[in-house]
Protein backbone atom coordinates (compact mmCIF):
# COMPACT_ATOMS: atom_id res chain seq x y z
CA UNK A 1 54.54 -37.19 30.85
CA UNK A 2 53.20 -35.83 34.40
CA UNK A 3 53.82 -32.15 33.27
CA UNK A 4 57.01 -31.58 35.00
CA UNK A 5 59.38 -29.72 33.14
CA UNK A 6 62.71 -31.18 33.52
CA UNK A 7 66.33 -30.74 31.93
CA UNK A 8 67.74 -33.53 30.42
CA UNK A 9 71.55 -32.32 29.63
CA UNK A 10 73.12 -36.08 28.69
CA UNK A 11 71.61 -38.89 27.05
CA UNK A 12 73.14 -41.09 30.04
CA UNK A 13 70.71 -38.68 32.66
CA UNK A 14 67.37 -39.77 30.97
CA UNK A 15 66.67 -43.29 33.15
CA UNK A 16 67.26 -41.58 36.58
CA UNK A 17 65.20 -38.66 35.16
CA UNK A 18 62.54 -41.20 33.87
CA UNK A 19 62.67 -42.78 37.57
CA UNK A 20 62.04 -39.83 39.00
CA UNK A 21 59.31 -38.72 37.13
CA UNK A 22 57.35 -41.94 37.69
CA UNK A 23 58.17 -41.78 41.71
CA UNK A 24 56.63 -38.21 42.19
CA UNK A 25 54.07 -38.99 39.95
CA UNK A 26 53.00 -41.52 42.93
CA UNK A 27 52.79 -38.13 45.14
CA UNK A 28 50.15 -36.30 43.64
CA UNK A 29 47.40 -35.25 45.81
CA UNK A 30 45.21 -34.07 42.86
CA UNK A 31 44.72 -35.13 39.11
CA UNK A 32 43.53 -33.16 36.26
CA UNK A 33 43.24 -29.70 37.78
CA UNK A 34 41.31 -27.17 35.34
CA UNK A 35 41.74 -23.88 36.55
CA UNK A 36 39.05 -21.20 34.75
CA UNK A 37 39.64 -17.52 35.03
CA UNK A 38 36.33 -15.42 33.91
CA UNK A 39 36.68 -12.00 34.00
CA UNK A 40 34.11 -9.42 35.11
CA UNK A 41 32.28 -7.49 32.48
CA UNK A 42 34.24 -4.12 31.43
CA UNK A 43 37.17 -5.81 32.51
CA UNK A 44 40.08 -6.18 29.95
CA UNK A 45 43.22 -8.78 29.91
CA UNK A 46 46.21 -7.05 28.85
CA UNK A 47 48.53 -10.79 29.44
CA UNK A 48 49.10 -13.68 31.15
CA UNK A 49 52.64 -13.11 32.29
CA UNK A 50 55.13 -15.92 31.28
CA UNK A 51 52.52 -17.47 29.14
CA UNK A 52 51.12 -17.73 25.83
CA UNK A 53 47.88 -18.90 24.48
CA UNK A 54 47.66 -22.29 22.70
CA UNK A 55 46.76 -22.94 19.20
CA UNK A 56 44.22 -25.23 18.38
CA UNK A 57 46.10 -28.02 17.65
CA UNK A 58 47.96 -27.87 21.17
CA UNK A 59 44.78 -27.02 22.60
CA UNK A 60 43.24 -30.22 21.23
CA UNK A 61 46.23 -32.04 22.30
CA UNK A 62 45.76 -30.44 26.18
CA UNK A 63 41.79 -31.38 26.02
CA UNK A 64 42.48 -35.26 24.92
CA UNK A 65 44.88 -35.46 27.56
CA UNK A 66 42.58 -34.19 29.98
CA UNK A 67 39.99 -36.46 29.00
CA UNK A 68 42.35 -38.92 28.85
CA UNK A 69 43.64 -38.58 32.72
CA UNK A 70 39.28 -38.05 33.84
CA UNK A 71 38.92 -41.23 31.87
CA UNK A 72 41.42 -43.80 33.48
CA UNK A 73 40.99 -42.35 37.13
CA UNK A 74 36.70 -43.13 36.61
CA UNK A 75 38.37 -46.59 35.38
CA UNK A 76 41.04 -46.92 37.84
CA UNK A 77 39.96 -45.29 40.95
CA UNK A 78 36.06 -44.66 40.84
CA UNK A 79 35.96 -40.99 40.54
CA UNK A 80 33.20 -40.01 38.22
CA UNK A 81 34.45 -38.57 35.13
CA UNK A 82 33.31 -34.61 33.98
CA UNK A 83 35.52 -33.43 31.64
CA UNK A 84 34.73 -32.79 28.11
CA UNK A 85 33.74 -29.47 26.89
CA UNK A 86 35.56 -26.14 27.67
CA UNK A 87 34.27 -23.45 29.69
CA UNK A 88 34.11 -19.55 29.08
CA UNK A 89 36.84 -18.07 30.39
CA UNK A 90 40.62 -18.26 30.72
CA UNK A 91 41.52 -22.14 30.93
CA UNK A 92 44.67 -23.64 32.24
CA UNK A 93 44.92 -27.57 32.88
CA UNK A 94 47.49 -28.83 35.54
CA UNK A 95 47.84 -32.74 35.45
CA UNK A 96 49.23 -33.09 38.83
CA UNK A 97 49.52 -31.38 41.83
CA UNK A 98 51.25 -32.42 45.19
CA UNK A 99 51.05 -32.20 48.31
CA UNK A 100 52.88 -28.72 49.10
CA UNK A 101 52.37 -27.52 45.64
CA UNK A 102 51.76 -24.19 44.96
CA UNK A 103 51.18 -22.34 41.44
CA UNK A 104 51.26 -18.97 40.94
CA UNK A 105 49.16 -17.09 37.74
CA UNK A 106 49.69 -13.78 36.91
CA UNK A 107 47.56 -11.83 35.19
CA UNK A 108 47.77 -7.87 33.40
CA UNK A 109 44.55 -6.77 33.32
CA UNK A 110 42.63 -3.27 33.35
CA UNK A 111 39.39 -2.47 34.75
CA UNK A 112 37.48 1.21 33.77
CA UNK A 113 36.15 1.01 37.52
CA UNK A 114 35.41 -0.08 40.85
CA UNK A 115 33.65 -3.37 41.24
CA UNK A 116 34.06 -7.16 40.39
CA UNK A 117 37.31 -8.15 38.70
CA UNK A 118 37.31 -11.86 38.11
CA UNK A 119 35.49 -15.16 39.52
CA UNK A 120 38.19 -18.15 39.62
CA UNK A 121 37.27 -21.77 39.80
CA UNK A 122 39.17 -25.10 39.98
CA UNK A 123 38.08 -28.23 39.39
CA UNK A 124 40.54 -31.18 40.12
CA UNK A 125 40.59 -35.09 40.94
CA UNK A 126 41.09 -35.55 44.50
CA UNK A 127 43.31 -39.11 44.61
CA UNK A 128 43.48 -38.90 48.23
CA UNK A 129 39.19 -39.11 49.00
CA UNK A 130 38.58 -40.42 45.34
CA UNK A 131 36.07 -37.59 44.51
CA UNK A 132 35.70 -34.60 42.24
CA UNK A 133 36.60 -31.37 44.10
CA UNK A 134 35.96 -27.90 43.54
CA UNK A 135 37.27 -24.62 44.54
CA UNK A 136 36.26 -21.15 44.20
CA UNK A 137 37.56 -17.71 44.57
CA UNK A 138 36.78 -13.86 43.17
CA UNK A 139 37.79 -10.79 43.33
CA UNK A 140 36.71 -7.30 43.50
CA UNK A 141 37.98 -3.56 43.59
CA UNK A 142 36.58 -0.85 45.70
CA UNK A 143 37.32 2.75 45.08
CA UNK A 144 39.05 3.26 48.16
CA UNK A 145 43.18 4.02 48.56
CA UNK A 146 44.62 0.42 48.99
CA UNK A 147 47.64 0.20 51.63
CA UNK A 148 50.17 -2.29 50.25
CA UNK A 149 49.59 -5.52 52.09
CA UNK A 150 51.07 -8.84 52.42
CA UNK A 151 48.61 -9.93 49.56
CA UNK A 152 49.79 -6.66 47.14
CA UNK A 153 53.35 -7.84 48.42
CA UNK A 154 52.90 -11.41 47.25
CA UNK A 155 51.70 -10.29 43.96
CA UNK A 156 55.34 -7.75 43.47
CA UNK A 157 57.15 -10.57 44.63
CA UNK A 158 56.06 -12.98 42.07
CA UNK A 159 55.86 -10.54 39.25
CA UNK A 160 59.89 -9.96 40.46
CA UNK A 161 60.27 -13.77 39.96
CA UNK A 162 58.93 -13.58 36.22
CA UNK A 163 61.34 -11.23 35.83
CA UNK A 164 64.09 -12.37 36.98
CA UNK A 165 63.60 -15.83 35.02
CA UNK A 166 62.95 -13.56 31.69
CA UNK A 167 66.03 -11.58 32.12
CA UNK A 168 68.48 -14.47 33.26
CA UNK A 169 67.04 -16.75 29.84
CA UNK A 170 67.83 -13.34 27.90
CA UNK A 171 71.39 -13.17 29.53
CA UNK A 172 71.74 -16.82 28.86
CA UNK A 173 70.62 -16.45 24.93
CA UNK A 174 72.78 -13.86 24.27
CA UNK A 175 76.35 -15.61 25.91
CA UNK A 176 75.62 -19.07 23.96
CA UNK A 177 75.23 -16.61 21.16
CA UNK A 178 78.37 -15.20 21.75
CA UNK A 179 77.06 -11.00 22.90
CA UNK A 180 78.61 -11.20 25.95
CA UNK A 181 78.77 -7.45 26.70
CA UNK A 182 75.03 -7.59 26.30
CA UNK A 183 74.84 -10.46 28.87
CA UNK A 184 77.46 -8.92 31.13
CA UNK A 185 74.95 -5.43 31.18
CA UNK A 186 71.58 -7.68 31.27
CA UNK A 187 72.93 -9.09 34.48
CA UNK A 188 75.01 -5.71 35.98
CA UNK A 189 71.50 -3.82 35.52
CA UNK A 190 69.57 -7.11 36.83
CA UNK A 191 71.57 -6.99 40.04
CA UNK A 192 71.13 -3.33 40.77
CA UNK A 193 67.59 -3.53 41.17
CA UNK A 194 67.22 -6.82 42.96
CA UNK A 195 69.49 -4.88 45.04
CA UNK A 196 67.30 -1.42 44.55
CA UNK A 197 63.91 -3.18 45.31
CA UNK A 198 65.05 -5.29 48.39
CA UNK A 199 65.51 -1.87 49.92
CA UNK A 200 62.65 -0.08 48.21
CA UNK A 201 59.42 -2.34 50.01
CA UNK A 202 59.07 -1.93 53.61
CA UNK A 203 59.51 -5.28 55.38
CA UNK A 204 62.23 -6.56 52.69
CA UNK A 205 65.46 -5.51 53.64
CA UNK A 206 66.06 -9.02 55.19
CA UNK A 207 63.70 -11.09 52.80
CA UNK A 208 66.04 -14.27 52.42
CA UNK A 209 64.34 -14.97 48.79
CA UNK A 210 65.21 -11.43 47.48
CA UNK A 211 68.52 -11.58 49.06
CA UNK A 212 69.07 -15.26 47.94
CA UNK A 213 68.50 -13.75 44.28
CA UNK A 214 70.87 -11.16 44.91
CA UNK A 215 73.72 -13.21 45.75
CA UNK A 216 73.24 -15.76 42.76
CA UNK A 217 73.04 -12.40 40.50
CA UNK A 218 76.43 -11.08 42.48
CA UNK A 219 77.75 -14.67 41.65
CA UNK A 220 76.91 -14.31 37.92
CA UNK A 221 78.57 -10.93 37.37
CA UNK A 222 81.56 -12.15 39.08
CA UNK A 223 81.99 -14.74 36.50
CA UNK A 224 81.48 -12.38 34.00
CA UNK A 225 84.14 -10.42 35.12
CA UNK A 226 86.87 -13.01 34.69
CA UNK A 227 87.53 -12.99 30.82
CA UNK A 228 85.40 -15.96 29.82
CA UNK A 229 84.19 -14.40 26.30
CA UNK A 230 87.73 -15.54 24.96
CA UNK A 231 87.16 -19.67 26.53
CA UNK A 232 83.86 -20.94 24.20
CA UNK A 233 83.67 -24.32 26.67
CA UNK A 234 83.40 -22.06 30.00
CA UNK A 235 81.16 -19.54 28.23
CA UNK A 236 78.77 -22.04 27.23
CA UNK A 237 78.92 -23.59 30.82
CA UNK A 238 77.67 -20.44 32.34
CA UNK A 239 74.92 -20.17 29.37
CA UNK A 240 73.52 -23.71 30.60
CA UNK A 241 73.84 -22.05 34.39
CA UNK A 242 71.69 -19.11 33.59
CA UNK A 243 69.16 -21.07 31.85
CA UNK A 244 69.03 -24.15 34.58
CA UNK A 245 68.57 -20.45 37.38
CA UNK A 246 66.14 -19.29 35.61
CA UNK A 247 64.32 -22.29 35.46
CA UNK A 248 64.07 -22.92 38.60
CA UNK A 249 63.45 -19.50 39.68
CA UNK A 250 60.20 -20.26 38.72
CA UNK A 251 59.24 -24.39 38.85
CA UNK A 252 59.77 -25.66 42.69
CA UNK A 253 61.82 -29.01 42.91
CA UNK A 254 59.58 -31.63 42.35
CA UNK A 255 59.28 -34.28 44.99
CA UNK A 256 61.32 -37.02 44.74
């Protein structure tokens, strides 16, 4: 595969699924992007939110196909091929990314003091000029008061995004599983602070992704209002509902 997640839910779904996949595939603007996070001496990593690290077998498995992608596109299209070893750091590999993409990392870390935080680097395939591209970033901390800004806001509202998709999966887990009073809470006490935080930020009250989530949420505890713990087929129908929201909660639709 391309590295989309989809959700296949009948066996009949899978061509037009398959067919989809291999259109947007033909969208990509960039192949192979390996995306290394080093982090600053002194500087620890608490987590990488919504992730996990890879064990060597899957890691293997993520550098052959790697190689695999650098190797065909030197064949295919001309673009000199560089992969191979891994690099210090935090590594994440992307095999696509189109045009309009964007993907967020999120990172828990602490640092004892003011200074350098991280240096971030991506190297990628550009398909569109047929060359190796690079991109670099860092970041560092002064030890001056910060005023929340529309970077420190973007940060909050992704962090509320992980969130939400971990709480909704939870809510959806525990109705297939038959807890509904645990689902019905998860998603009462999930709806009070969408609403709670919307209100909380300056510049949010009309933020139509916050309040987008908050009427989806209201939507959900409506449901869950209307007896459904007694009707298995409906309660599973909302399960699959709350795992498909909180999927895409966090992957954008994929081009088509």
């Amino acid at each position: 595969g391309q590295g989309n997640p989809r959700i296949l839910d009948t066996e009949q779904a899978a061509e037009g699924l398959v067919d989809r996949e291999l259109h947007a595939a033909s969208r990509a603007v960039a192949r192979a992007l390996r995306l290394r996070i080093r982090l600053a001496p002194g500087v620890k990593l608490v987590s990488v939110l919504d992730s996990r690290r890879l064990g060597e077998p899957q890691a293997a498995q993520v550098r052959e196909a790697e190689v695999a992608i650098d190797q065909r596109l030197a064949r295919n299209l001309g673009i000199e091929a560089d992969r191979g070893d891994d690099e210090q750091g935090i590594q994440m590999v992307i095999p696509n990314f189109f045009a309009g993409d964007s993907h967020v990392v999120l990172l828990d870390v602490v640092a004892d003091q003011p200074g350098p935080v991280a240096d971030v680097t991506v190297r990628y395939k550009d398909v569109i000029n047929l060359k190796n591209g690079v991109a670099q970033a860092s970041l560092a901390l002064d030890d001056t008061p910060r005023a929340i800004g529309p970077l420190e806001r973007n940060v909050l509202k992704n962090l509320i995004a992980v969130e939400f998709a971990k709480q909704t999966r939870l809510a959806s887990r525990e109705l297939a599983q038959g807890d509904f009073n645990a689902a019905q809470a998860r998603i009462s006490e999930l709806t009070e602070f969408a609403r709670t935080i919307r209100f909380a930020v300056p510049g949010w009250q009309n933020d139509a992704d916050l309040a987008a989530d908050e009427r989806v949420l209201n939507s959900y505890a409506g449901l869950l209002t209307l007896g459904l713990a007694n009707d298995p087929v409906q309660r599973q129908l909302l399960a699959d509902s709350l795992r498909v929201a909180a999927h895409r909660k966090l992957q954008p639709d994929v081009p088509r």
